[in-house]
N, C-alpha and C. Protein backbone atom coordinates (compact mmCIF):
# COMPACT_ATOMS: atom_id res chain seq x y z
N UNK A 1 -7.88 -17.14 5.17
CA UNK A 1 -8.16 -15.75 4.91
C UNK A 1 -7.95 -15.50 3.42
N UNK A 2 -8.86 -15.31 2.63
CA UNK A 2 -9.24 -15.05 1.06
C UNK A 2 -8.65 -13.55 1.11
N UNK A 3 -9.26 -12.61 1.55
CA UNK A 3 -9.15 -11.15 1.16
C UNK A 3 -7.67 -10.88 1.32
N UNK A 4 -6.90 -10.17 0.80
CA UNK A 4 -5.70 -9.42 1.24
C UNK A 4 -5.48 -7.86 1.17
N UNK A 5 -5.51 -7.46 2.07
CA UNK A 5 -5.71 -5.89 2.49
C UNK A 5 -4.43 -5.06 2.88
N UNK A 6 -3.86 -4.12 2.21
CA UNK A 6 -2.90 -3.48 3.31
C UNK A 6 -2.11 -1.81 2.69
N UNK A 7 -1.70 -1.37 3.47
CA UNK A 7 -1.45 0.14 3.28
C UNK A 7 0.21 0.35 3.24
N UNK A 8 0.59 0.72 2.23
CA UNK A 8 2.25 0.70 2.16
C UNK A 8 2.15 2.21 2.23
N UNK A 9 3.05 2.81 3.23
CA UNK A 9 3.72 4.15 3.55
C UNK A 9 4.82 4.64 3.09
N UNK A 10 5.47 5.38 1.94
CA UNK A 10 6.66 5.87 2.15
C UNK A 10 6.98 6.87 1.90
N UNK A 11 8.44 7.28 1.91
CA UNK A 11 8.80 8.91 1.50
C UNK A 11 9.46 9.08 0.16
N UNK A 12 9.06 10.17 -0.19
CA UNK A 12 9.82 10.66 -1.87
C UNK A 12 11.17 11.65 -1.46
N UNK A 13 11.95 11.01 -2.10
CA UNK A 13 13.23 12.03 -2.81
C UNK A 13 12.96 13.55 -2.88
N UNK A 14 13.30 14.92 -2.59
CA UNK A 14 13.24 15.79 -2.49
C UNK A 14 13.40 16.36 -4.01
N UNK A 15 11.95 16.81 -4.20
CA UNK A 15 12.18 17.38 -6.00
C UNK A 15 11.74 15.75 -6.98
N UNK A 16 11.58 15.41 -6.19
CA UNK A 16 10.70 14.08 -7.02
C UNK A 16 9.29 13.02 -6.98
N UNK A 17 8.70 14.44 -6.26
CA UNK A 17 6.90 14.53 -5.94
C UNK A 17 6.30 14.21 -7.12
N UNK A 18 6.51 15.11 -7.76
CA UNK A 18 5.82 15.01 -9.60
C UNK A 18 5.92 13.76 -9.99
N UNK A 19 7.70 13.48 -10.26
CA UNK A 19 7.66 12.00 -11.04
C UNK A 19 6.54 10.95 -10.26
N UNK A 20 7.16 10.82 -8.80
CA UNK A 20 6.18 10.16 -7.98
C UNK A 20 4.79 9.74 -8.57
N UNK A 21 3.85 10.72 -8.44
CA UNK A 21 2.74 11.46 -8.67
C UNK A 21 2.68 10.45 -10.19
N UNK A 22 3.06 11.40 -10.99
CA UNK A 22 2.91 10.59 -12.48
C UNK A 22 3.11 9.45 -12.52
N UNK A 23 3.92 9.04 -11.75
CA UNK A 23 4.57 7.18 -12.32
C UNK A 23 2.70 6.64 -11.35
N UNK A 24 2.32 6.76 -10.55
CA UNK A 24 1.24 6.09 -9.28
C UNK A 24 0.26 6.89 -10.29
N UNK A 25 -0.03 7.29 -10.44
CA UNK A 25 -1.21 7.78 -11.32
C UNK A 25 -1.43 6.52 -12.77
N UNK A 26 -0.24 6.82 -13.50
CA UNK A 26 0.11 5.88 -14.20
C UNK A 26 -0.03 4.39 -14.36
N UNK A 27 0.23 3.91 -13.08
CA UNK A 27 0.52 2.90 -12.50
C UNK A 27 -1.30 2.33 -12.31
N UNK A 28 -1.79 3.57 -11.26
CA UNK A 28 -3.32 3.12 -11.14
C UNK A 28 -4.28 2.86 -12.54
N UNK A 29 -4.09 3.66 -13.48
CA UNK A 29 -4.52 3.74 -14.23
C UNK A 29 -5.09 1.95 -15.23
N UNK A 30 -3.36 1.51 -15.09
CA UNK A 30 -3.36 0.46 -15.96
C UNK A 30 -3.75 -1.00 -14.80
N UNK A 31 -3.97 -0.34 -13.40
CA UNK A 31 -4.67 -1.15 -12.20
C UNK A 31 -6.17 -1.30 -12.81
N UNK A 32 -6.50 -0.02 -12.99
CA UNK A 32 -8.00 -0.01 -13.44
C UNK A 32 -8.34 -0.74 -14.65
N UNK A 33 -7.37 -0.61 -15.44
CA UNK A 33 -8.08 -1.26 -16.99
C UNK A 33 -7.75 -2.56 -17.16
N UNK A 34 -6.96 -3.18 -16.17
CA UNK A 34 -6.15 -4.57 -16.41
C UNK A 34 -6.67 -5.50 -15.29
N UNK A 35 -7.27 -5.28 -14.17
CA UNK A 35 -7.76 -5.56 -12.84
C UNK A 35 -8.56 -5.67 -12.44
N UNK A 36 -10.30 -5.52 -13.14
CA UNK A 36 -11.21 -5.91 -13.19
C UNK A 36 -11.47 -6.44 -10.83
N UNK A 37 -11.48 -7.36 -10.86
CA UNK A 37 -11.39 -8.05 -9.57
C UNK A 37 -10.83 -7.34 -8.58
N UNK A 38 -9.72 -6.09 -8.68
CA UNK A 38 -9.65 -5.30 -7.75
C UNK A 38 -10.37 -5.33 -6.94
N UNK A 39 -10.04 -4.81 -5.28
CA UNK A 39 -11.07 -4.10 -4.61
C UNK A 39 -11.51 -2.98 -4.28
N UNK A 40 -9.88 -2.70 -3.92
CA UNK A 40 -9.65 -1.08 -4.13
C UNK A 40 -8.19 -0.99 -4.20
N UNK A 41 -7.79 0.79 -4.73
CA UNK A 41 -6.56 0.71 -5.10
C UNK A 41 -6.10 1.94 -5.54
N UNK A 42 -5.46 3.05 -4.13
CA UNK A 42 -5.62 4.42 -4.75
C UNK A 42 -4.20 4.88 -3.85
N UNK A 43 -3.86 5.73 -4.01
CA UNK A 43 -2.59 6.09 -3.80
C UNK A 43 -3.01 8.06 -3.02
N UNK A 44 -2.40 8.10 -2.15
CA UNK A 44 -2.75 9.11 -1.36
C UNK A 44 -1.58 9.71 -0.93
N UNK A 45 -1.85 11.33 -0.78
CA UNK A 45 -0.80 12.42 -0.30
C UNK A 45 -0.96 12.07 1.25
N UNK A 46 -0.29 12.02 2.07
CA UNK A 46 0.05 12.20 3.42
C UNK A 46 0.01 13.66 3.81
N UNK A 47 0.12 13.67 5.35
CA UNK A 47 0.03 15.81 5.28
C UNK A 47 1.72 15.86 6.26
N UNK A 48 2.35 14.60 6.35
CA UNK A 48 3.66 15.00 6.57
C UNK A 48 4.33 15.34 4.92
N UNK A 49 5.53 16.02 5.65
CA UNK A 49 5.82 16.36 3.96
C UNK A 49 6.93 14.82 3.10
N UNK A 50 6.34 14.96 1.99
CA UNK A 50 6.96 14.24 1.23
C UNK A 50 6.68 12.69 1.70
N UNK A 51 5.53 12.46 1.82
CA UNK A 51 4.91 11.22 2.47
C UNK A 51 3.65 10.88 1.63
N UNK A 52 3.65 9.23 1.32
CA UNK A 52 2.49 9.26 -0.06
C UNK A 52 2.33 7.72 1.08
N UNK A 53 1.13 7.31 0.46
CA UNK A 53 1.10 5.78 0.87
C UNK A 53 -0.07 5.82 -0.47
N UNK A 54 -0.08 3.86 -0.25
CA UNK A 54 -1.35 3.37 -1.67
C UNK A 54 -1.88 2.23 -0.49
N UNK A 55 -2.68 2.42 -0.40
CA UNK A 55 -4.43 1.02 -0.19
C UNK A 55 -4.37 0.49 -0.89
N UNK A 56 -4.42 -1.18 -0.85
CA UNK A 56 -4.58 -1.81 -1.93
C UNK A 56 -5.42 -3.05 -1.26
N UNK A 57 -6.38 -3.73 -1.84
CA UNK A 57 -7.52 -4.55 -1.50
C UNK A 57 -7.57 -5.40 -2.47
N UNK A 58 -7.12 -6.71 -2.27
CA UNK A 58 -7.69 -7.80 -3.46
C UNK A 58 -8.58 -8.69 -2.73
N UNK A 59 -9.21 -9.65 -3.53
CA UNK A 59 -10.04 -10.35 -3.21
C UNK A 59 -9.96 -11.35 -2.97
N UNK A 60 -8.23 -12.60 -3.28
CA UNK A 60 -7.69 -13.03 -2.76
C UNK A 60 -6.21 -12.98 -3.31
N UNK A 61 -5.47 -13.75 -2.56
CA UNK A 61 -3.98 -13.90 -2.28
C UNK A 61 -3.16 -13.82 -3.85
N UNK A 62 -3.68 -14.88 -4.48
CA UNK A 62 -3.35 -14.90 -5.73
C UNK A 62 -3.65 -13.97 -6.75
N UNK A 63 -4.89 -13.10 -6.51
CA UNK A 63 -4.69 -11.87 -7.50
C UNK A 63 -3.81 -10.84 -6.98
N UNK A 64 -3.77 -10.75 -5.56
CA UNK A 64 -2.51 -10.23 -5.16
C UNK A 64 -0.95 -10.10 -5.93
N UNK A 65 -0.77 -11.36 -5.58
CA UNK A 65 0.23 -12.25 -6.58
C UNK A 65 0.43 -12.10 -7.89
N UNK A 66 -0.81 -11.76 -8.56
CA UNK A 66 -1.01 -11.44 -10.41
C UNK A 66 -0.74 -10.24 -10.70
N UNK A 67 -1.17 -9.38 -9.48
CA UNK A 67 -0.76 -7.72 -9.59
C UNK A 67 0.64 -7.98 -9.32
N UNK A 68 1.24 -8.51 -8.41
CA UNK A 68 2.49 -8.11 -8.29
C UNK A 68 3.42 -8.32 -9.25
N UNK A 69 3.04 -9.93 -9.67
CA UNK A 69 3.43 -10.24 -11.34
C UNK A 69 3.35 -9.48 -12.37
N UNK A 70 2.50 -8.08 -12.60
CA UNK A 70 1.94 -8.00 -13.74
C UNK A 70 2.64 -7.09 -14.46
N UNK A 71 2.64 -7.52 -15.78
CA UNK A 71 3.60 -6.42 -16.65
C UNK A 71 3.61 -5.07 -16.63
N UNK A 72 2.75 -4.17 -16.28
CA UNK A 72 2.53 -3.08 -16.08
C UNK A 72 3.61 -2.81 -15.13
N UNK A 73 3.25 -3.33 -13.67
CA UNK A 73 4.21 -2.95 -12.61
C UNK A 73 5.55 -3.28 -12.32
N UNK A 74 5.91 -4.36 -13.74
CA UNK A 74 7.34 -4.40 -14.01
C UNK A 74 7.88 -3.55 -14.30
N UNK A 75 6.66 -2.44 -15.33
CA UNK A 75 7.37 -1.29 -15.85
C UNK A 75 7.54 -0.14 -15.57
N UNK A 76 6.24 -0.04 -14.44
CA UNK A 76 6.18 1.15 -13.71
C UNK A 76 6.78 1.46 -12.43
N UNK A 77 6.68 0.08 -11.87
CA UNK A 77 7.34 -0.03 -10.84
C UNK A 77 8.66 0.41 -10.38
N UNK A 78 9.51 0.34 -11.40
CA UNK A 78 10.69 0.78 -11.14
C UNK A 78 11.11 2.32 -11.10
N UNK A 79 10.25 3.37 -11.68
CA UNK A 79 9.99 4.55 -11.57
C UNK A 79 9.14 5.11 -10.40
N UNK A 80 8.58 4.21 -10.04
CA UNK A 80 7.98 4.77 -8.13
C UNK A 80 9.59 4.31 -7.29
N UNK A 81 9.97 3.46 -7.65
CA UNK A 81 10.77 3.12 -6.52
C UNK A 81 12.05 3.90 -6.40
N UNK A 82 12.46 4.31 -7.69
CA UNK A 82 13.51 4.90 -8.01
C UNK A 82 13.38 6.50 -6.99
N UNK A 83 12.13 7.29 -7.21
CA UNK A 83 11.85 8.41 -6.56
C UNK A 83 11.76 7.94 -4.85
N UNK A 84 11.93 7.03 -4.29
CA UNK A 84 11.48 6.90 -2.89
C UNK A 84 12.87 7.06 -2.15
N UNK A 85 12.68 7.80 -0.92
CA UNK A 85 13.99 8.37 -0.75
C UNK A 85 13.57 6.96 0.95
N UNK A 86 14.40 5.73 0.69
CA UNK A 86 14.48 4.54 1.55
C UNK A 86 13.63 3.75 1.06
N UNK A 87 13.20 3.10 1.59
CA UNK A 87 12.03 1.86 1.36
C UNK A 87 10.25 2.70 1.74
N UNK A 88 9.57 1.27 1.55
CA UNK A 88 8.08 1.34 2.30
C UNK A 88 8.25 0.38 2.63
N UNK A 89 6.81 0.99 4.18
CA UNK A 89 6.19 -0.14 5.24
C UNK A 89 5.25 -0.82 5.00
N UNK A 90 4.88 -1.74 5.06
CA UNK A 90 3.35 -2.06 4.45
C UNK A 90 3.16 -3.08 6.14
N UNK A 91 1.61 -2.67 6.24
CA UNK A 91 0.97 -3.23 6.86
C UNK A 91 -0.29 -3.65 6.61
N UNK A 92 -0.59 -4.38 7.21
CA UNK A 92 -1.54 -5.88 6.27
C UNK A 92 -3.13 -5.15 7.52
N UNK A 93 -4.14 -5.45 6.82
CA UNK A 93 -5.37 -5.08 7.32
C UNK A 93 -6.36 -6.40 7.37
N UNK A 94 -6.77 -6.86 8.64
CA UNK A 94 -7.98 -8.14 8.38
C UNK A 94 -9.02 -7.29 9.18
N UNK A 95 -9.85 -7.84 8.43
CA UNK A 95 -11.04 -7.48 8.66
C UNK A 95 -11.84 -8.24 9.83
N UNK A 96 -12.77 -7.76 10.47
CA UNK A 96 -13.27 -8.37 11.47
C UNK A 96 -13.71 -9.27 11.16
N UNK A 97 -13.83 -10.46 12.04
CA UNK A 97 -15.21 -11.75 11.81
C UNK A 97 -16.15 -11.28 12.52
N UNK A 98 -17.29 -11.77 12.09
CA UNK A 98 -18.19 -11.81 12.51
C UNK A 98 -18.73 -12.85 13.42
């Protein structure tokens, strides 16, 4: 299985939507200009409160791996995580065969 697909869920700190918000905005931003090979990669409000999740789609395992490596999300990373009030879930998405 080449593709790697999956949806991480979590909750923000009360009064720390914004930072949230800015740091994943931020974060996508330097996804877009550094990531070329992406597949997709967007970060979404939930309609429970204080609930965000991000889609993320590579094309295989190892660019996976390069994003997770990548200097950007060394730096940004720690400012999403800091606002998350517990962890995230991530669940993995395969796509059908045909």
């Amino acid at each position: 299985m080449s593709r790697t697909t999956f949806i991480s869920r979590m909750t923000v700190k009360p009064g720390r939507e914004q930072d949230f918000v800015d740091a994943c905005n931020e974060l996508t931003a330097k996804v877009q200009a550094h990531e070329p090979g992406v597949i997709y990669y967007e970060f979404f409000k939930l309609r429970e409160p204080r609930r965000y999740a991000v889609l993320e789609s590579f094309p295989t395992e190892e660019m996976e791996h390069a994003h997770m490596n990548s200097a950007w999300l060394a730096a940004i990373g720690p400012r999403i995580v800091d606002c998350l009030d517990g962890t995230w879930e991530r669940e993995y998405l395969d796509p059908f065969k045909a």
